[in-house]
PDB file of N, CA and C in Angstrom:
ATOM      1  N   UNK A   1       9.696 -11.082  12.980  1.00  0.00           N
ATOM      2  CA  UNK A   1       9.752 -10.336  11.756  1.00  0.00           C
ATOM      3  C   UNK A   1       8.967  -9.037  11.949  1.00  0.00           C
ATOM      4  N   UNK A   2       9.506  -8.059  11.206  1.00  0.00           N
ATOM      5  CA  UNK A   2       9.088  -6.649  11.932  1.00  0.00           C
ATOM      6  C   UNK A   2       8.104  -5.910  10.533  1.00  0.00           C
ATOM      7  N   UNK A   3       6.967  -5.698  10.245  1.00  0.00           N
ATOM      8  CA  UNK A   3       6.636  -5.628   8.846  1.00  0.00           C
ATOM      9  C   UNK A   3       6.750  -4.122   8.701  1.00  0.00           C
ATOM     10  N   UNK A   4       7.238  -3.808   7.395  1.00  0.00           N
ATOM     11  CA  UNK A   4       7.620  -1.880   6.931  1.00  0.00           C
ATOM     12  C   UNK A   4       6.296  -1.298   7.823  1.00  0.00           C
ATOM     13  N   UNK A   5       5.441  -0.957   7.529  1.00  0.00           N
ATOM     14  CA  UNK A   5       4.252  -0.554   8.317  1.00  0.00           C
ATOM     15  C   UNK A   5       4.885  -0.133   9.772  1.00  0.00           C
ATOM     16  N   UNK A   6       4.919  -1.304  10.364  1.00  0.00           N
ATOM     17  CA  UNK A   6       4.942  -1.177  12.116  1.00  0.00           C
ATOM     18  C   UNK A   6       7.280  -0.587  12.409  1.00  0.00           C
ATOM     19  N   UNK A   7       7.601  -0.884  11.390  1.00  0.00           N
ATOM     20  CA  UNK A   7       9.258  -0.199  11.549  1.00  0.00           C
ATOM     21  C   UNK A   7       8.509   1.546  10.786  1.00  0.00           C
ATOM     22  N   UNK A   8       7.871   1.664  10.261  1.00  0.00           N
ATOM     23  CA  UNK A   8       7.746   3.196  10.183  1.00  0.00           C
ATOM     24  C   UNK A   8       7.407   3.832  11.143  1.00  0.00           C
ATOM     25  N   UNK A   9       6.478   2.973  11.689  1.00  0.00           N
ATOM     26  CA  UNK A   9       5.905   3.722  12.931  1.00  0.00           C
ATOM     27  C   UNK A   9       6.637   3.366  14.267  1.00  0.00           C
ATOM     28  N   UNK A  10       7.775   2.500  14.360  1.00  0.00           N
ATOM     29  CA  UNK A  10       8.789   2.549  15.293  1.00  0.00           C
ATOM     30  C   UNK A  10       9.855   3.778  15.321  1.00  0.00           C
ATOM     31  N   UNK A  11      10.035   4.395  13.969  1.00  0.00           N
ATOM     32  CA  UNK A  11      10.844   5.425  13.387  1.00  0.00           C
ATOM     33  C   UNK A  11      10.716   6.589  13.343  1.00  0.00           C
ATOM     34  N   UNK A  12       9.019   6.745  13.687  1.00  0.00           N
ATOM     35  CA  UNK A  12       8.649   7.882  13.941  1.00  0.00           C
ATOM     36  C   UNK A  12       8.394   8.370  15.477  1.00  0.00           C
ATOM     37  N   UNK A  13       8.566   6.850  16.235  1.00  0.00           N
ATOM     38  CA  UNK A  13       8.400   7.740  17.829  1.00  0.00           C
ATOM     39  C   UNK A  13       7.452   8.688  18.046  1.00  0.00           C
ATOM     40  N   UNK A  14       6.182   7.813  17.878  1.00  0.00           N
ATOM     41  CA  UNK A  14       5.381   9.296  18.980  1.00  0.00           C
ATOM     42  C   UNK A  14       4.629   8.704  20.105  1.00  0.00           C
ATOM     43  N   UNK A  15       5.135   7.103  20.247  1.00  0.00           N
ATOM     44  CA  UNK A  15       4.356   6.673  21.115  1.00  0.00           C
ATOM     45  C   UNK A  15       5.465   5.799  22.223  1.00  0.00           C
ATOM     46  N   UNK A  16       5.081   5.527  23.413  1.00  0.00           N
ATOM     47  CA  UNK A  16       6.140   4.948  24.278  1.00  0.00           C
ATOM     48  C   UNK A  16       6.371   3.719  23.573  1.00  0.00           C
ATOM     49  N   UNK A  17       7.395   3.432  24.755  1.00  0.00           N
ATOM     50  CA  UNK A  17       8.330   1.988  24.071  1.00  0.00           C
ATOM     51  C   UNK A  17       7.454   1.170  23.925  1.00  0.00           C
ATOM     52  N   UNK A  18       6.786   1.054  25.376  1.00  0.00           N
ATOM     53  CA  UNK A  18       5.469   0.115  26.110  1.00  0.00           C
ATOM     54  C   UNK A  18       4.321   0.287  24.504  1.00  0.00           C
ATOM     55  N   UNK A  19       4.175   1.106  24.477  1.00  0.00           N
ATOM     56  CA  UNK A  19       3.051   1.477  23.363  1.00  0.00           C
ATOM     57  C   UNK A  19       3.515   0.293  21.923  1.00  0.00           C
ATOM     58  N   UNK A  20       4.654   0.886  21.711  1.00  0.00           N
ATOM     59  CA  UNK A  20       5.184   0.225  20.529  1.00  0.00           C
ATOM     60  C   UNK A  20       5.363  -1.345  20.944  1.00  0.00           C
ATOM     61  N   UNK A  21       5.738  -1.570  21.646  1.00  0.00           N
ATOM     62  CA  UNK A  21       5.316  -3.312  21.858  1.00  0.00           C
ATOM     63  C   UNK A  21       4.476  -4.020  21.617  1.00  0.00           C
ATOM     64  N   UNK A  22       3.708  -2.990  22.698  1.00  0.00           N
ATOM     65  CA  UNK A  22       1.924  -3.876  22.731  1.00  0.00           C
ATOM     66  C   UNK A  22       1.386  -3.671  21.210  1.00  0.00           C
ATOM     67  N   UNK A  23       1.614  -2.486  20.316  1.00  0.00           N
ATOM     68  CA  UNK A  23       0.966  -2.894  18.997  1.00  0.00           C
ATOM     69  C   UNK A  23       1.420  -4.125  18.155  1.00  0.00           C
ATOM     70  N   UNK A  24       2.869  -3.678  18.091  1.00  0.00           N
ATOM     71  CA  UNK A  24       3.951  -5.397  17.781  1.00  0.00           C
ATOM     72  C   UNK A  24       3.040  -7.006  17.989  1.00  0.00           C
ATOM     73  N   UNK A  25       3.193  -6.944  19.257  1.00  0.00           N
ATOM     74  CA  UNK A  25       2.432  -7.970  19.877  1.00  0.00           C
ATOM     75  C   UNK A  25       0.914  -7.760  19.868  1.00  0.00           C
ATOM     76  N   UNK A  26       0.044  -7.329  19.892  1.00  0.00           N
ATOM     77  CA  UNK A  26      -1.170  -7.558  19.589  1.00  0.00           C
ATOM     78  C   UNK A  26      -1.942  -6.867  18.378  1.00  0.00           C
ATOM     79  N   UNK A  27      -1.728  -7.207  17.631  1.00  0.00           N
ATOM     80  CA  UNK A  27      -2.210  -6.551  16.028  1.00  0.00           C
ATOM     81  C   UNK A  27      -3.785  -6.389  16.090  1.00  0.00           C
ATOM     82  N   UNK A  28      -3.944  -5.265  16.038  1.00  0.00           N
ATOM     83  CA  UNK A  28      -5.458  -4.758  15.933  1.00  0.00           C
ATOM     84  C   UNK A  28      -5.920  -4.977  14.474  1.00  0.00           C
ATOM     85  N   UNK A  29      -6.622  -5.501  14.172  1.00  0.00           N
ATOM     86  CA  UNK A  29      -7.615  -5.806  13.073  1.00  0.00           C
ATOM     87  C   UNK A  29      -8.520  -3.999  12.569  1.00  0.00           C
ATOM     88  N   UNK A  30      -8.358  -3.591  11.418  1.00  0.00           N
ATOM     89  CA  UNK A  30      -8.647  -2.164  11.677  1.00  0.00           C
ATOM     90  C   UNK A  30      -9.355  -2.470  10.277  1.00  0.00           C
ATOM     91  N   UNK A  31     -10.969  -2.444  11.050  1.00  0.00           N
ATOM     92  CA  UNK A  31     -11.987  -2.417  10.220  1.00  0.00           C
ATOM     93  C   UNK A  31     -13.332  -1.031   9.551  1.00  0.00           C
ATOM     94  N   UNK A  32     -12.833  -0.062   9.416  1.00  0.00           N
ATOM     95  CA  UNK A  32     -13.464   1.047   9.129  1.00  0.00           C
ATOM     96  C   UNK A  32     -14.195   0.996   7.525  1.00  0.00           C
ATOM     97  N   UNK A  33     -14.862   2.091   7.557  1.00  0.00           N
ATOM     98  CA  UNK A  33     -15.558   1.928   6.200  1.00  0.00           C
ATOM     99  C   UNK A  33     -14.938   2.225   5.207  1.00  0.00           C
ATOM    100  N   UNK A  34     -13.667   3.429   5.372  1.00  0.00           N
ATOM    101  CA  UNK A  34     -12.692   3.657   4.325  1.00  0.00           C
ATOM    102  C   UNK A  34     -11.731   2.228   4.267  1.00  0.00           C
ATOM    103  N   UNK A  35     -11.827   1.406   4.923  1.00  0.00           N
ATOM    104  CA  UNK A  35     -10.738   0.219   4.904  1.00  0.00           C
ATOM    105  C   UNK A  35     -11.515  -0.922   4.058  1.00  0.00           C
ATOM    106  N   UNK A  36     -12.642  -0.758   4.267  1.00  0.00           N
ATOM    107  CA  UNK A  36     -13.665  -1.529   3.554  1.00  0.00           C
ATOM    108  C   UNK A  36     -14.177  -1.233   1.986  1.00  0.00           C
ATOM    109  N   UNK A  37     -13.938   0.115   1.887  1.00  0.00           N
ATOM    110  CA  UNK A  37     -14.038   0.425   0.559  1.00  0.00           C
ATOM    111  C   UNK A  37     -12.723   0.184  -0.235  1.00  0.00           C
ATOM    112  N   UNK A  38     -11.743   0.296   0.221  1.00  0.00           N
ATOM    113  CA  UNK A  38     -10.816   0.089  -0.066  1.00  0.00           C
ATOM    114  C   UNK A  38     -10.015  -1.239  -0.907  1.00  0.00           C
ATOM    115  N   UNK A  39     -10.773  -1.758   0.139  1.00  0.00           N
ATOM    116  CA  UNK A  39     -10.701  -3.561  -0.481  1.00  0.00           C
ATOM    117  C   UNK A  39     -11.516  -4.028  -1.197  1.00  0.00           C
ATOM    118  N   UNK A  40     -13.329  -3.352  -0.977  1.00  0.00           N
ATOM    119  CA  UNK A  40     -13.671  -3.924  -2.077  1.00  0.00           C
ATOM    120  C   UNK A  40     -13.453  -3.341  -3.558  1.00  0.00           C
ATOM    121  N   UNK A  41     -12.926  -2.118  -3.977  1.00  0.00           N
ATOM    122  CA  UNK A  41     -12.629  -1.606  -5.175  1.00  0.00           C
ATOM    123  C   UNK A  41     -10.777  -1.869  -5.594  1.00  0.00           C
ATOM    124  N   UNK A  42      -9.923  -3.118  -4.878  1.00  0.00           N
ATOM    125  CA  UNK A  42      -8.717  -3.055  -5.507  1.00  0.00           C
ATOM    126  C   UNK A  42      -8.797  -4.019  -6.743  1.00  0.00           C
ATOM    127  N   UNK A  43      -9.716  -4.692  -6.547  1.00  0.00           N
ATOM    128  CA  UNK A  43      -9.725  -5.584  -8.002  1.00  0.00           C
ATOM    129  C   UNK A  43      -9.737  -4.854  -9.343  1.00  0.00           C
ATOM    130  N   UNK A  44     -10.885  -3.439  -9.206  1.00  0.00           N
ATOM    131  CA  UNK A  44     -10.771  -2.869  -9.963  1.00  0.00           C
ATOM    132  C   UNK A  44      -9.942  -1.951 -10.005  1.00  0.00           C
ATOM    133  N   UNK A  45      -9.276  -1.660  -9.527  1.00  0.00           N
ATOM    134  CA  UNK A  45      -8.424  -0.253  -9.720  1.00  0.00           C
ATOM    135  C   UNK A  45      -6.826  -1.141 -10.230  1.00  0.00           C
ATOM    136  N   UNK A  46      -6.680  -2.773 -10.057  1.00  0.00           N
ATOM    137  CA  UNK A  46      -5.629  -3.589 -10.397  1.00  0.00           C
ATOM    138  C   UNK A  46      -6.297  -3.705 -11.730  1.00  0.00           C
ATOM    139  N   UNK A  47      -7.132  -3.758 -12.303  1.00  0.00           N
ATOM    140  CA  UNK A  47      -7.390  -3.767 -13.599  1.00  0.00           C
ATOM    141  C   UNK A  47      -7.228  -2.423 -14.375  1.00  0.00           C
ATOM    142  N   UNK A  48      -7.450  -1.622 -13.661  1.00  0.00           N
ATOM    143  CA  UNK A  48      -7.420  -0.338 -14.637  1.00  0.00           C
ATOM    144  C   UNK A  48      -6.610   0.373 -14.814  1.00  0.00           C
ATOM    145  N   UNK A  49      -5.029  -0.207 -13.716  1.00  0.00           N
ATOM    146  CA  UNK A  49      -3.598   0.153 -14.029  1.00  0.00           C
ATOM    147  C   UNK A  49      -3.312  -0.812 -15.034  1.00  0.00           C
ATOM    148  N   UNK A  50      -3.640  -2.184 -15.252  1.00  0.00           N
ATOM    149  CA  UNK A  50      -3.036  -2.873 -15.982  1.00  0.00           C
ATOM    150  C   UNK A  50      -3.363  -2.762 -17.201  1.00  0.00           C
ATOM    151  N   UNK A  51      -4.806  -1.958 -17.608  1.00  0.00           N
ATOM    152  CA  UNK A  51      -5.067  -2.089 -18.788  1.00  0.00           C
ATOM    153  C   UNK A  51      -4.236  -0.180 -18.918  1.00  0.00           C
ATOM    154  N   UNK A  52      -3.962   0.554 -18.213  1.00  0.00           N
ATOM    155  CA  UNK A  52      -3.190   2.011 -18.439  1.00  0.00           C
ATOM    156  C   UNK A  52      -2.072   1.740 -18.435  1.00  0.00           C
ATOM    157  N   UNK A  53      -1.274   0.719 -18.302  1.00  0.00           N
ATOM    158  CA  UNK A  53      -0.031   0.515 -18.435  1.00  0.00           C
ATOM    159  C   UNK A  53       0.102  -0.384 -19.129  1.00  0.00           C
ATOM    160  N   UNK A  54      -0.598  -1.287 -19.545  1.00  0.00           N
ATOM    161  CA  UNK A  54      -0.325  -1.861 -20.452  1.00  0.00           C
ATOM    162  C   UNK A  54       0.937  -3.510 -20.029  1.00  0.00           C
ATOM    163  N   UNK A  55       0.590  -3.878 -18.968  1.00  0.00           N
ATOM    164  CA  UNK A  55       1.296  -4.308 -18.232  1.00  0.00           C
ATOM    165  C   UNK A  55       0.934  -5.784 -17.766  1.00  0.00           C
ATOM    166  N   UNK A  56       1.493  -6.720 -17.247  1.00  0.00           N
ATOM    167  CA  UNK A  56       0.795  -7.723 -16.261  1.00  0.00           C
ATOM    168  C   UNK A  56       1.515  -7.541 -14.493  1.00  0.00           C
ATOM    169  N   UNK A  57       0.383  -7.507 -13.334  1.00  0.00           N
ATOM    170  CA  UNK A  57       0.820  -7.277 -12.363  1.00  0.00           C
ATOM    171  C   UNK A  57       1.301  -8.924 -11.798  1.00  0.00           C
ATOM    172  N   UNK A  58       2.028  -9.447 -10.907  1.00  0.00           N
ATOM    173  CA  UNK A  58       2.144 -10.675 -10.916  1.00  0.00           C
ATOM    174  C   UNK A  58       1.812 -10.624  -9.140  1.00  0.00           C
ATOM    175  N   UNK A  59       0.831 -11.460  -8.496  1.00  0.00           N
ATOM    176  CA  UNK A  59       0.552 -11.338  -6.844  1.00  0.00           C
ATOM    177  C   UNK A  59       1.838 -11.782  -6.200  1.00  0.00           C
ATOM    178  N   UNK A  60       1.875 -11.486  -5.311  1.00  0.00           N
ATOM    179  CA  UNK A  60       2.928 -11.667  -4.278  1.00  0.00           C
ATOM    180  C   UNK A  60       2.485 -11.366  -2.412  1.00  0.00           C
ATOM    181  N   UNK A  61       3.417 -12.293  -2.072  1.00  0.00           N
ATOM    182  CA  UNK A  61       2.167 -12.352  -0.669  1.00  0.00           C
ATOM    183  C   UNK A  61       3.833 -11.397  -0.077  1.00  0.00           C
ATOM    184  N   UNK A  62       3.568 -11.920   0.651  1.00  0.00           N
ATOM    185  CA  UNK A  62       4.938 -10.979   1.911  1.00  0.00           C
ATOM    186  C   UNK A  62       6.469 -11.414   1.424  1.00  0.00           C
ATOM    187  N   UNK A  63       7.268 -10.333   1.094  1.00  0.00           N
ATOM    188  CA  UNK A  63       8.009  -9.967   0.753  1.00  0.00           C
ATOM    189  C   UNK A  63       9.142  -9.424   2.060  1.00  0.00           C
ATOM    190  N   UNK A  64      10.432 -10.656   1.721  1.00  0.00           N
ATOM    191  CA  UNK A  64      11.150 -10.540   3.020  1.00  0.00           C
ATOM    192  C   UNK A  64      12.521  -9.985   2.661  1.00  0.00           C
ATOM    193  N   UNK A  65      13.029  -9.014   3.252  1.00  0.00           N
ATOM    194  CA  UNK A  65      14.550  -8.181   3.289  1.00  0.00           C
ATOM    195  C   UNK A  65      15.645  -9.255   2.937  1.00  0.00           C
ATOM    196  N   UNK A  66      16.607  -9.750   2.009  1.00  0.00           N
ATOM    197  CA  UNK A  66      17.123 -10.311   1.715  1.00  0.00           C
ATOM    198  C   UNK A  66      18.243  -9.757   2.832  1.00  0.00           C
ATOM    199  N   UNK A  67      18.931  -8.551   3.101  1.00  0.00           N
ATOM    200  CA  UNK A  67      19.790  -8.165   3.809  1.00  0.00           C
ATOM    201  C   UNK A  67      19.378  -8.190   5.088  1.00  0.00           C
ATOM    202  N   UNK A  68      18.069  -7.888   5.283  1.00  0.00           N
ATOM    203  CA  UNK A  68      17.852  -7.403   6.861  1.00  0.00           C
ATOM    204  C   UNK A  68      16.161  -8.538   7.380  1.00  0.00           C
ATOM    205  N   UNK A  69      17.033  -9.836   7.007  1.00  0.00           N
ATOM    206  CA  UNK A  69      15.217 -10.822   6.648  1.00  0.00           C
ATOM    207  C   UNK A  69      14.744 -10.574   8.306  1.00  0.00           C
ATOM    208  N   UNK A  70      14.668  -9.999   9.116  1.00  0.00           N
ATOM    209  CA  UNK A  70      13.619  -9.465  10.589  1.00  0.00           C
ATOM    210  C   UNK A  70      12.646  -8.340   9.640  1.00  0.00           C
ATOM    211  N   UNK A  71      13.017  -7.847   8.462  1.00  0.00           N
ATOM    212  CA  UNK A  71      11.936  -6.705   8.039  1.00  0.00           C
ATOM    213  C   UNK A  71      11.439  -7.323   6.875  1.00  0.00           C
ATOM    214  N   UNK A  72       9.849  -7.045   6.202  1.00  0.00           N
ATOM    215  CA  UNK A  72       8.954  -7.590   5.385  1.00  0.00           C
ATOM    216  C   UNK A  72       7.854  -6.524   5.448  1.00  0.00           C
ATOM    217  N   UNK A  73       7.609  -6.736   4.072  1.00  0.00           N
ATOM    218  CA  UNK A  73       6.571  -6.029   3.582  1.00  0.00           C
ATOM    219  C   UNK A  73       5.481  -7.121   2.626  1.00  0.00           C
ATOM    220  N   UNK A  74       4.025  -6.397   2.991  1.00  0.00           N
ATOM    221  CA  UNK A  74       2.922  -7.328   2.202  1.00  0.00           C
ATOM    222  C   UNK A  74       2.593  -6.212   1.076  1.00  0.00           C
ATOM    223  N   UNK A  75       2.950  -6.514  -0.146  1.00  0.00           N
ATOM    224  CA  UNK A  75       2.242  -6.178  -1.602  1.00  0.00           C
ATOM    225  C   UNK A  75       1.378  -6.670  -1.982  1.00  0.00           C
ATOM    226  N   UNK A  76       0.873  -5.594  -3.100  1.00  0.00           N
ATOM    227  CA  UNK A  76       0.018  -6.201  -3.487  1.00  0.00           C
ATOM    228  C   UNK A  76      -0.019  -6.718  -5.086  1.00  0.00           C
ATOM    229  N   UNK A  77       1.596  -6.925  -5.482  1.00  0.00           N
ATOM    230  CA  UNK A  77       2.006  -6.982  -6.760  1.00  0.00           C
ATOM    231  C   UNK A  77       3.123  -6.473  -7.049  1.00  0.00           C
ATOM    232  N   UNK A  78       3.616  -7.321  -7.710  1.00  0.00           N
ATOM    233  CA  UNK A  78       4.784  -6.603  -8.671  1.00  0.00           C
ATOM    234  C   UNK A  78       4.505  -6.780 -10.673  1.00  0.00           C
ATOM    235  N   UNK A  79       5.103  -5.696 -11.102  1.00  0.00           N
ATOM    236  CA  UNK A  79       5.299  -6.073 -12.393  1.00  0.00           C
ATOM    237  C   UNK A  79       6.534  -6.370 -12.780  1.00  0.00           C
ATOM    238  N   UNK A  80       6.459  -7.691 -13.463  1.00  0.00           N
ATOM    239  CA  UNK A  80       7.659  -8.338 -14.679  1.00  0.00           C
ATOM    240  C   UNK A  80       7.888  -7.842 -15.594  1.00  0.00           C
ATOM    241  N   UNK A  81       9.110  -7.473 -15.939  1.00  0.00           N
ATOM    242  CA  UNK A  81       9.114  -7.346 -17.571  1.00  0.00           C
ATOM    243  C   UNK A  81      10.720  -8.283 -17.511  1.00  0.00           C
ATOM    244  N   UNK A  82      10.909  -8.886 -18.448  1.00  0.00           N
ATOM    245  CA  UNK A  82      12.015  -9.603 -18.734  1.00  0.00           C
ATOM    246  C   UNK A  82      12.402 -10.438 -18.083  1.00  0.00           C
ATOM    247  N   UNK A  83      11.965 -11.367 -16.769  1.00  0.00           N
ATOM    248  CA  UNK A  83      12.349 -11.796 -15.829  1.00  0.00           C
ATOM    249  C   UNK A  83      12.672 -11.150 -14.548  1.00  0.00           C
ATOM    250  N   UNK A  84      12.403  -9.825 -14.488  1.00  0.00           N
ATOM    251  CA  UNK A  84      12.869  -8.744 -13.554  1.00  0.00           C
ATOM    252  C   UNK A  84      11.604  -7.664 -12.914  1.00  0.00           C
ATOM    253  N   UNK A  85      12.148  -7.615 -11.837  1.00  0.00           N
ATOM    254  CA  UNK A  85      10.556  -6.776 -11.411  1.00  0.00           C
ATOM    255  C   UNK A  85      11.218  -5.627 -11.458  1.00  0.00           C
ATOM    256  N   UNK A  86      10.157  -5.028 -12.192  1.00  0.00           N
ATOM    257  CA  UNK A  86      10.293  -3.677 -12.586  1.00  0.00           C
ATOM    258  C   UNK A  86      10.118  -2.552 -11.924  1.00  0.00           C
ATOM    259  N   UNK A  87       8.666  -3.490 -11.067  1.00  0.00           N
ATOM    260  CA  UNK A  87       7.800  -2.016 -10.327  1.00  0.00           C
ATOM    261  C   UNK A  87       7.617  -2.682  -9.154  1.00  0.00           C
ATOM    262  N   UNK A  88       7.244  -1.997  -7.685  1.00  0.00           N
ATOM    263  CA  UNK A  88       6.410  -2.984  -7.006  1.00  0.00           C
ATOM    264  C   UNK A  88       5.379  -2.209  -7.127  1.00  0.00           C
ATOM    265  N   UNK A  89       3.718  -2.517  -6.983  1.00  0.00           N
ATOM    266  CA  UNK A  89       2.614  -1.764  -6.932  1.00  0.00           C
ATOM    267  C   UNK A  89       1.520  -2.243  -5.773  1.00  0.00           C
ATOM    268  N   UNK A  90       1.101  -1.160  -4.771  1.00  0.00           N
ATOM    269  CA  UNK A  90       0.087  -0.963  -3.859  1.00  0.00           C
ATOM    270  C   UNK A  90      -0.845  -0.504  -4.177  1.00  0.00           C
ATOM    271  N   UNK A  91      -2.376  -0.827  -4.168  1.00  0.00           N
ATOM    272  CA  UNK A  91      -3.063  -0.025  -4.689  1.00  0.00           C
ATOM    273  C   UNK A  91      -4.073   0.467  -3.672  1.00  0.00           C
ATOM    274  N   UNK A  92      -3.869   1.484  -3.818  1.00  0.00           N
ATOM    275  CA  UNK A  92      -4.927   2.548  -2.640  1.00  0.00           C
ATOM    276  C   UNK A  92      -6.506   3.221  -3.810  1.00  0.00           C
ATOM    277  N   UNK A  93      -7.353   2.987  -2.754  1.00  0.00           N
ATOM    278  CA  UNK A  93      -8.146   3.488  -3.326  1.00  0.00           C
ATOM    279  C   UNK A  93      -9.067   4.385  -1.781  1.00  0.00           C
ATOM    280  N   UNK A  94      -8.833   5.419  -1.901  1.00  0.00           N
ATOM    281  CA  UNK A  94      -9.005   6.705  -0.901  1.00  0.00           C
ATOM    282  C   UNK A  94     -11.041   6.769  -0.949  1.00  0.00           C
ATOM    283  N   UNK A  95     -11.317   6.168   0.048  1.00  0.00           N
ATOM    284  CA  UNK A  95     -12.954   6.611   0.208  1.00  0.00           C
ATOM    285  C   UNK A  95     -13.336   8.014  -0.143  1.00  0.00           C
ATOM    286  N   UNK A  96     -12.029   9.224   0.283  1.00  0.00           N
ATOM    287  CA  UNK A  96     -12.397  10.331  -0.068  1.00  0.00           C
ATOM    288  C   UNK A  96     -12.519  10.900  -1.447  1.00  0.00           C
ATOM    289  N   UNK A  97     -12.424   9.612  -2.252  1.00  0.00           N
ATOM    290  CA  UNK A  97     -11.708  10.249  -3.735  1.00  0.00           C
ATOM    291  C   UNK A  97     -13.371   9.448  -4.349  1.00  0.00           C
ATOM    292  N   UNK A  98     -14.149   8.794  -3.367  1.00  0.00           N
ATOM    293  CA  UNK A  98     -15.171   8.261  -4.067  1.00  0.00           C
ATOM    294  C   UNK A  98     -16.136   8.799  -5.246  1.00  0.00           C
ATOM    295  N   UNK A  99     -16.051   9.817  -5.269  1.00  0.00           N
ATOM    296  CA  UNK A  99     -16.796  10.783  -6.041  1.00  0.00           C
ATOM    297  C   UNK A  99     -16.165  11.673  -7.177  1.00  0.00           C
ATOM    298  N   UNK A 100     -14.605  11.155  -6.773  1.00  0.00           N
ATOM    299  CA  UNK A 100     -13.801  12.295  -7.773  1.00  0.00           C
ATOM    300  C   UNK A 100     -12.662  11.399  -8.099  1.00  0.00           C
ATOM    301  N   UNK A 101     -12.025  11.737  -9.227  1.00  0.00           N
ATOM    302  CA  UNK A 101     -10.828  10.952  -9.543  1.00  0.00           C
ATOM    303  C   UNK A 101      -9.179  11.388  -8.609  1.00  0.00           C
ATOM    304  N   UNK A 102      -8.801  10.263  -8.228  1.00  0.00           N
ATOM    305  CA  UNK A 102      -7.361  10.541  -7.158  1.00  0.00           C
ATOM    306  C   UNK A 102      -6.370  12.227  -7.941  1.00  0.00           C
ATOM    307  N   UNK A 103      -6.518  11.755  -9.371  1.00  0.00           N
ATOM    308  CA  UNK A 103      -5.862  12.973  -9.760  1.00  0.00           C
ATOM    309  C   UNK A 103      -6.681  13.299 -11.018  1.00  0.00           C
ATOM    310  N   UNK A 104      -7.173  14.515 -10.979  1.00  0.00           N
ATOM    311  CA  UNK A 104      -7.718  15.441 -11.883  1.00  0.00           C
ATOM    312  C   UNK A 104      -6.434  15.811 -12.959  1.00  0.00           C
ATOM    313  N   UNK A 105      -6.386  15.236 -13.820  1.00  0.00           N
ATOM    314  CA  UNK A 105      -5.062  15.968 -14.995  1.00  0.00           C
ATOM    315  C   UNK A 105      -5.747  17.547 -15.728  1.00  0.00           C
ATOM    316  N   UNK A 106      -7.086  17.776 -15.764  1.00  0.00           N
ATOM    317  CA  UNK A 106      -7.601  18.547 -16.059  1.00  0.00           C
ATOM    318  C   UNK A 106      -7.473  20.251 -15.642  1.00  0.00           C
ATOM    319  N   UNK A 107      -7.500  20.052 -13.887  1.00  0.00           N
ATOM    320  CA  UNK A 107      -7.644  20.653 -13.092  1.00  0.00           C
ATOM    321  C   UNK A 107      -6.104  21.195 -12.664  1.00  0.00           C
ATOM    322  N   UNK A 108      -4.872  20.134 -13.147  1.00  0.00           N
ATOM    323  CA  UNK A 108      -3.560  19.799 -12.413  1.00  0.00           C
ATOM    324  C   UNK A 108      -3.957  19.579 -10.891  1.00  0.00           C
ATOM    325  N   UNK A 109      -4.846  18.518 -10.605  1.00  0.00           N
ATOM    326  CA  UNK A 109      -5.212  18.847  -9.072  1.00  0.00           C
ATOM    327  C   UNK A 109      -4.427  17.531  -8.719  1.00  0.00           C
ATOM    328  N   UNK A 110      -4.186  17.152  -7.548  1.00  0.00           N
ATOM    329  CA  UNK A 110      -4.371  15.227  -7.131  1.00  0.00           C
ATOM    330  C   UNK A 110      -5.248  15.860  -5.655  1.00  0.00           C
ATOM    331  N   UNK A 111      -6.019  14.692  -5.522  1.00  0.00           N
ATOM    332  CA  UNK A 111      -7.376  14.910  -4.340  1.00  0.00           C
ATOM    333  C   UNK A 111      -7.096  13.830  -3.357  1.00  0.00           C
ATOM    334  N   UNK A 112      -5.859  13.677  -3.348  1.00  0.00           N
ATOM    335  CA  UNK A 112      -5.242  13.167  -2.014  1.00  0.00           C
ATOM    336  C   UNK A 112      -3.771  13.720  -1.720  1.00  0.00           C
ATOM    337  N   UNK A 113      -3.862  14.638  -0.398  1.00  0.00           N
ATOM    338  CA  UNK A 113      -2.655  15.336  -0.199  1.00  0.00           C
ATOM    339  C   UNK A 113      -1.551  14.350   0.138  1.00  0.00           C
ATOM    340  N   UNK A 114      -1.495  13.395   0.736  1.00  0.00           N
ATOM    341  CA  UNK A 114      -0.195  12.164   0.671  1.00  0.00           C
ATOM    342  C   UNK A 114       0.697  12.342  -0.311  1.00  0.00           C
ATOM    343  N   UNK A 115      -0.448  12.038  -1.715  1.00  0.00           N
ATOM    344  CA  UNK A 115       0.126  11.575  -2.855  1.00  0.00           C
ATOM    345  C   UNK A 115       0.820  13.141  -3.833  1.00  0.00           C
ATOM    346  N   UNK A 116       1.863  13.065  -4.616  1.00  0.00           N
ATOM    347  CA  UNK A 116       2.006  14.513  -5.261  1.00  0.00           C
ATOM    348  C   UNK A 116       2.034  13.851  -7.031  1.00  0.00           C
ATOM    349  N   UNK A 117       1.395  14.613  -7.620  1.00  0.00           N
ATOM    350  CA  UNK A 117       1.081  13.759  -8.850  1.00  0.00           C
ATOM    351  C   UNK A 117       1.901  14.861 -10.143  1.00  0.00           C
TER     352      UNK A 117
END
């Protein structure tokens, strides 16, 4: 099973074949301090969409391609409404944004270039 993550980065080719294998096959554990902040603030940042949306998120572990089941993705939620998922939701929380909000509505800024708000 090939997870979205590691098929993006098969798709983008910037590394040999050999390269792309060995990550396949040996999954590096990627422990940094932005990866660490990250995880410990999703509890809250899953609360503070749910109470801005007004919503319930429902957990979900790995999520497999009904058409193409070799590809899967790990969420970190979906929302229900009616029996139907509505949304899927990831929640990032950017170490660089520690001090400032991801998007300034004030400013019209967002303080992560990835994202366009």
């Amino acid at each position: 099973m090939v997870h979205s993550q590691t098929l993006q980065n098969i798709c983008k080719v910037k590394k040999t074949i050999e390269s792309l294998v060995s990550d396949v096959l040996f999954l590096k554990k990627v422990n940094t301090a932005a990866t660490q902040y990250g995880t410990q603030h999703e509890t809250h940042a899953k609360k503070e969409y749910i109470k801005l949306f007004n919503c319930d998120v429902k957990k979900v572990g790995v999520i497999v391609c009904k058409n193409n089941p070799w590809l899967c993705a790990s969420l970190d939620g979906v929302v229900v409404e009616d029996g139907c998922v509505k949304k899927v939701v990831e929640f990032k929380c950017p170490i660089t944004c520690k001090e400032k909000p991801i998007v300034d509505y004030q400013q019209k800024k967002c303080n992560v270039n990835y994202l366009h708000a």
